[in-house]
PDB file of N, CA and C in Angstrom:
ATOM      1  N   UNK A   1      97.287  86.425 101.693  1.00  0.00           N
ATOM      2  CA  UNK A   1      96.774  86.518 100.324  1.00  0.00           C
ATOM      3  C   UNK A   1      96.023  87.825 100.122  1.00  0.00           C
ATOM      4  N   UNK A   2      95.658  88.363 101.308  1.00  0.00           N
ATOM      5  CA  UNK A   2      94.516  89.454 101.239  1.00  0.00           C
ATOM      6  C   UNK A   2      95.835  90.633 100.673  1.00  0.00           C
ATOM      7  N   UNK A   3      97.251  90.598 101.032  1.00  0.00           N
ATOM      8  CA  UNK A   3      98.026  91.793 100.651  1.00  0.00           C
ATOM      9  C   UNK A   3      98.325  91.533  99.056  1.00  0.00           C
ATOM     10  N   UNK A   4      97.980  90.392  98.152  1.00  0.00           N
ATOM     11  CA  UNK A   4      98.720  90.465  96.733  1.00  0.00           C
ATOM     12  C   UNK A   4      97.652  91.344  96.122  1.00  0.00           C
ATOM     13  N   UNK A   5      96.560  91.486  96.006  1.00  0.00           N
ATOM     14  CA  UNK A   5      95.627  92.096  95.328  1.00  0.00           C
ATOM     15  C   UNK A   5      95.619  94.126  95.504  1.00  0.00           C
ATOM     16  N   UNK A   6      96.112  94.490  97.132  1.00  0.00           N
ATOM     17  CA  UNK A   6      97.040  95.544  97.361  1.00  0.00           C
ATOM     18  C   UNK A   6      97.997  95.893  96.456  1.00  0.00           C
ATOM     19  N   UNK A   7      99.233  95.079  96.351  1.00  0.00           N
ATOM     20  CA  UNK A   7     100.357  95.456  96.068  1.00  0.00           C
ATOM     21  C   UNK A   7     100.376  95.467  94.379  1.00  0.00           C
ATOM     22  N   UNK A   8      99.452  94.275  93.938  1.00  0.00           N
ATOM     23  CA  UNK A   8      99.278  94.673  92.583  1.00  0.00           C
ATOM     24  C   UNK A   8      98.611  96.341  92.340  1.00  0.00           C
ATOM     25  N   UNK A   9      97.639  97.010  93.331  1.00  0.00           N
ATOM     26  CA  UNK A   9      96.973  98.215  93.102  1.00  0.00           C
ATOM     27  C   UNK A   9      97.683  99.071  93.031  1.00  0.00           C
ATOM     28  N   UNK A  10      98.797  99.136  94.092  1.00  0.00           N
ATOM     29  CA  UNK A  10      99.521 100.037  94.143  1.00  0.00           C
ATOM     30  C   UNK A  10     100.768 100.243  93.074  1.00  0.00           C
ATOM     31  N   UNK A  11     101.425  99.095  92.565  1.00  0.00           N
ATOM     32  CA  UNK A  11     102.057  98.692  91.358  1.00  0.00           C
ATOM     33  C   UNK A  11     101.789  99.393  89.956  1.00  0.00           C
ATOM     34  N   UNK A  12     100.208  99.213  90.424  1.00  0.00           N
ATOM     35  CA  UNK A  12      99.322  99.890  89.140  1.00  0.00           C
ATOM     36  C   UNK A  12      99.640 101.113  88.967  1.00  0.00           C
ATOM     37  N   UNK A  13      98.663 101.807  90.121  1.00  0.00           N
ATOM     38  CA  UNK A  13      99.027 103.114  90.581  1.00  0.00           C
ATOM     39  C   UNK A  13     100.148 103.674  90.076  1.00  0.00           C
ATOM     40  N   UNK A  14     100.935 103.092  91.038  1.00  0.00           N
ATOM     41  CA  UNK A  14     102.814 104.254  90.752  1.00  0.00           C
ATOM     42  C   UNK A  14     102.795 103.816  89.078  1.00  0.00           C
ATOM     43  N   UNK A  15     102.555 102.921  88.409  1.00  0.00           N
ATOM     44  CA  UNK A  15     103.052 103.044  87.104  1.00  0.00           C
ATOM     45  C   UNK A  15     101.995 104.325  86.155  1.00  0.00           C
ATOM     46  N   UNK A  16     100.838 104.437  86.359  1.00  0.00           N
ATOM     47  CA  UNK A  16     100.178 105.373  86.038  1.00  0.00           C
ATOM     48  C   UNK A  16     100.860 106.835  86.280  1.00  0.00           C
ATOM     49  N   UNK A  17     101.314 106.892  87.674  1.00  0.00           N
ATOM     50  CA  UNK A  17     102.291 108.340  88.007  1.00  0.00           C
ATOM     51  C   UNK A  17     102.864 108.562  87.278  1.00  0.00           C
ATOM     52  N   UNK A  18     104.081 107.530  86.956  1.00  0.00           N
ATOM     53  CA  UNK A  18     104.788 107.154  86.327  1.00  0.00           C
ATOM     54  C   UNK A  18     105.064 108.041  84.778  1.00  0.00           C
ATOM     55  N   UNK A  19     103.901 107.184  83.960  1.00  0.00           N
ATOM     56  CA  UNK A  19     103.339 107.579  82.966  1.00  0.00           C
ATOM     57  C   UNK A  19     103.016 108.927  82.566  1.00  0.00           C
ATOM     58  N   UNK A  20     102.310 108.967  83.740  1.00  0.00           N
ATOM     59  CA  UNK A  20     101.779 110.412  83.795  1.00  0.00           C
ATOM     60  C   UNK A  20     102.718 111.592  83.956  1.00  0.00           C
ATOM     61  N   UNK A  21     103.272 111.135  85.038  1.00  0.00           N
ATOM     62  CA  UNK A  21     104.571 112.569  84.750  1.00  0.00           C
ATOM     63  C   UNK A  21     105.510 112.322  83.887  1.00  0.00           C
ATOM     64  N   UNK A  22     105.963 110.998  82.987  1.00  0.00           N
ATOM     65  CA  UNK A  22     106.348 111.326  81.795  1.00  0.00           C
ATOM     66  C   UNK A  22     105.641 111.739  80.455  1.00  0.00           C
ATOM     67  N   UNK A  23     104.516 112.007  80.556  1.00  0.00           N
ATOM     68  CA  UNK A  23     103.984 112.345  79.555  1.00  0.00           C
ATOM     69  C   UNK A  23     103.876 114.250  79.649  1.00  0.00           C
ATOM     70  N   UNK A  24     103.930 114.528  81.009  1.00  0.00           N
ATOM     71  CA  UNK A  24     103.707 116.000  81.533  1.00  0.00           C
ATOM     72  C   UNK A  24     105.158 116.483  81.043  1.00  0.00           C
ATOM     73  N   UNK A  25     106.541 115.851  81.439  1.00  0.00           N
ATOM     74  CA  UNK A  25     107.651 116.182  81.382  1.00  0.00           C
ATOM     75  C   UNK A  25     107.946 116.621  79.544  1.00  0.00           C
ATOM     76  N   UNK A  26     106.995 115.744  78.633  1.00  0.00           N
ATOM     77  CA  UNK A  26     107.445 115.610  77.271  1.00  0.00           C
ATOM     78  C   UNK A  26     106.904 116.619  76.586  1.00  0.00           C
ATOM     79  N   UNK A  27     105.306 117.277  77.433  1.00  0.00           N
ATOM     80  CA  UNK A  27     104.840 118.430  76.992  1.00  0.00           C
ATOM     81  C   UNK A  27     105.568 119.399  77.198  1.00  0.00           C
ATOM     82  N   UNK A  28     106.095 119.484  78.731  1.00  0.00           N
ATOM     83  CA  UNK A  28     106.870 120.668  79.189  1.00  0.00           C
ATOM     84  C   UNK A  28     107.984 120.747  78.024  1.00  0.00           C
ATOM     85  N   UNK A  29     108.828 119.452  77.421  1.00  0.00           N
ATOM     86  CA  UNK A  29     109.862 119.942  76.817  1.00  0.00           C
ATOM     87  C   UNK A  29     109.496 120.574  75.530  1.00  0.00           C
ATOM     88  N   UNK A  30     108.350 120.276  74.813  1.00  0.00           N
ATOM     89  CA  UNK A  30     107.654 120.297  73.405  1.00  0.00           C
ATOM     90  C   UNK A  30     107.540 121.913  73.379  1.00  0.00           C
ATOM     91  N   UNK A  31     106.716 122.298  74.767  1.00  0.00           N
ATOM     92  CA  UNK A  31     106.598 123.654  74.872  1.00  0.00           C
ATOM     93  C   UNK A  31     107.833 124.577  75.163  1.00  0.00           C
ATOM     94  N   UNK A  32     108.710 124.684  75.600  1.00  0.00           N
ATOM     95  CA  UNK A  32     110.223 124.893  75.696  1.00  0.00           C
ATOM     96  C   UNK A  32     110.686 125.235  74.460  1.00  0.00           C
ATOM     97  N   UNK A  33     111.027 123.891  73.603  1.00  0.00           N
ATOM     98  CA  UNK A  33     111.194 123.821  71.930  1.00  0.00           C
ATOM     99  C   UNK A  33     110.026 125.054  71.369  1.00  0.00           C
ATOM    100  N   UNK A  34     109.421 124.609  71.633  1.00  0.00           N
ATOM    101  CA  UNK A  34     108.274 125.903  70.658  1.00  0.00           C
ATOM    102  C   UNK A  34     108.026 127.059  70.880  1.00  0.00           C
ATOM    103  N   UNK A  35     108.843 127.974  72.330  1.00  0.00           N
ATOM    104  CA  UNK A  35     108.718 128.615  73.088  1.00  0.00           C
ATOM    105  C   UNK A  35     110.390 129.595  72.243  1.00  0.00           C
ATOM    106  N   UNK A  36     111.076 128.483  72.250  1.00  0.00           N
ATOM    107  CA  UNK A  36     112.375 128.889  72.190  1.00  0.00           C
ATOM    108  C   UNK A  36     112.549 129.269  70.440  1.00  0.00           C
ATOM    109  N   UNK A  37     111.744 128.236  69.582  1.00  0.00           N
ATOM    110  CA  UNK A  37     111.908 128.314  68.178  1.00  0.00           C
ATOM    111  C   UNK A  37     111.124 129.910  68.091  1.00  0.00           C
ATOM    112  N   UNK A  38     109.893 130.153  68.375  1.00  0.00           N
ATOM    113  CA  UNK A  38     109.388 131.291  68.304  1.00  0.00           C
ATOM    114  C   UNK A  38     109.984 132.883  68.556  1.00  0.00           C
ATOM    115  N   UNK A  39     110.885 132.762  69.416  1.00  0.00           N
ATOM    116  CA  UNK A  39     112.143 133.679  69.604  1.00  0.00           C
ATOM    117  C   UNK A  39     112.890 133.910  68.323  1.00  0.00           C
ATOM    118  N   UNK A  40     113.901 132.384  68.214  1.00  0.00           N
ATOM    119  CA  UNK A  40     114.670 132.193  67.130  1.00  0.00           C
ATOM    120  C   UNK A  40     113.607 132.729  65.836  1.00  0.00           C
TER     121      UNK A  40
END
């Protein structure tokens, strides 16, 4: 029982990564787009 309270943490965790580098990935593309329109 002592490992469910673990595996929920870590569950947590990776979904925060998760999150997190999709939210990094959506800036990177935003900036790309705005990078590229500014050219155009």
């Amino acid at each position: 029982k002592a490992h469910h309270p673990q595996s929920k943490v870590d569950a947590h965790s990776s979904d925060e990564i998760f999150v997190h580098q999709l939210i990094e990935t959506i800036e990177y593309v935003l900036g790309c787009i705005s990078n590229t329109a500014s050219y155009l």
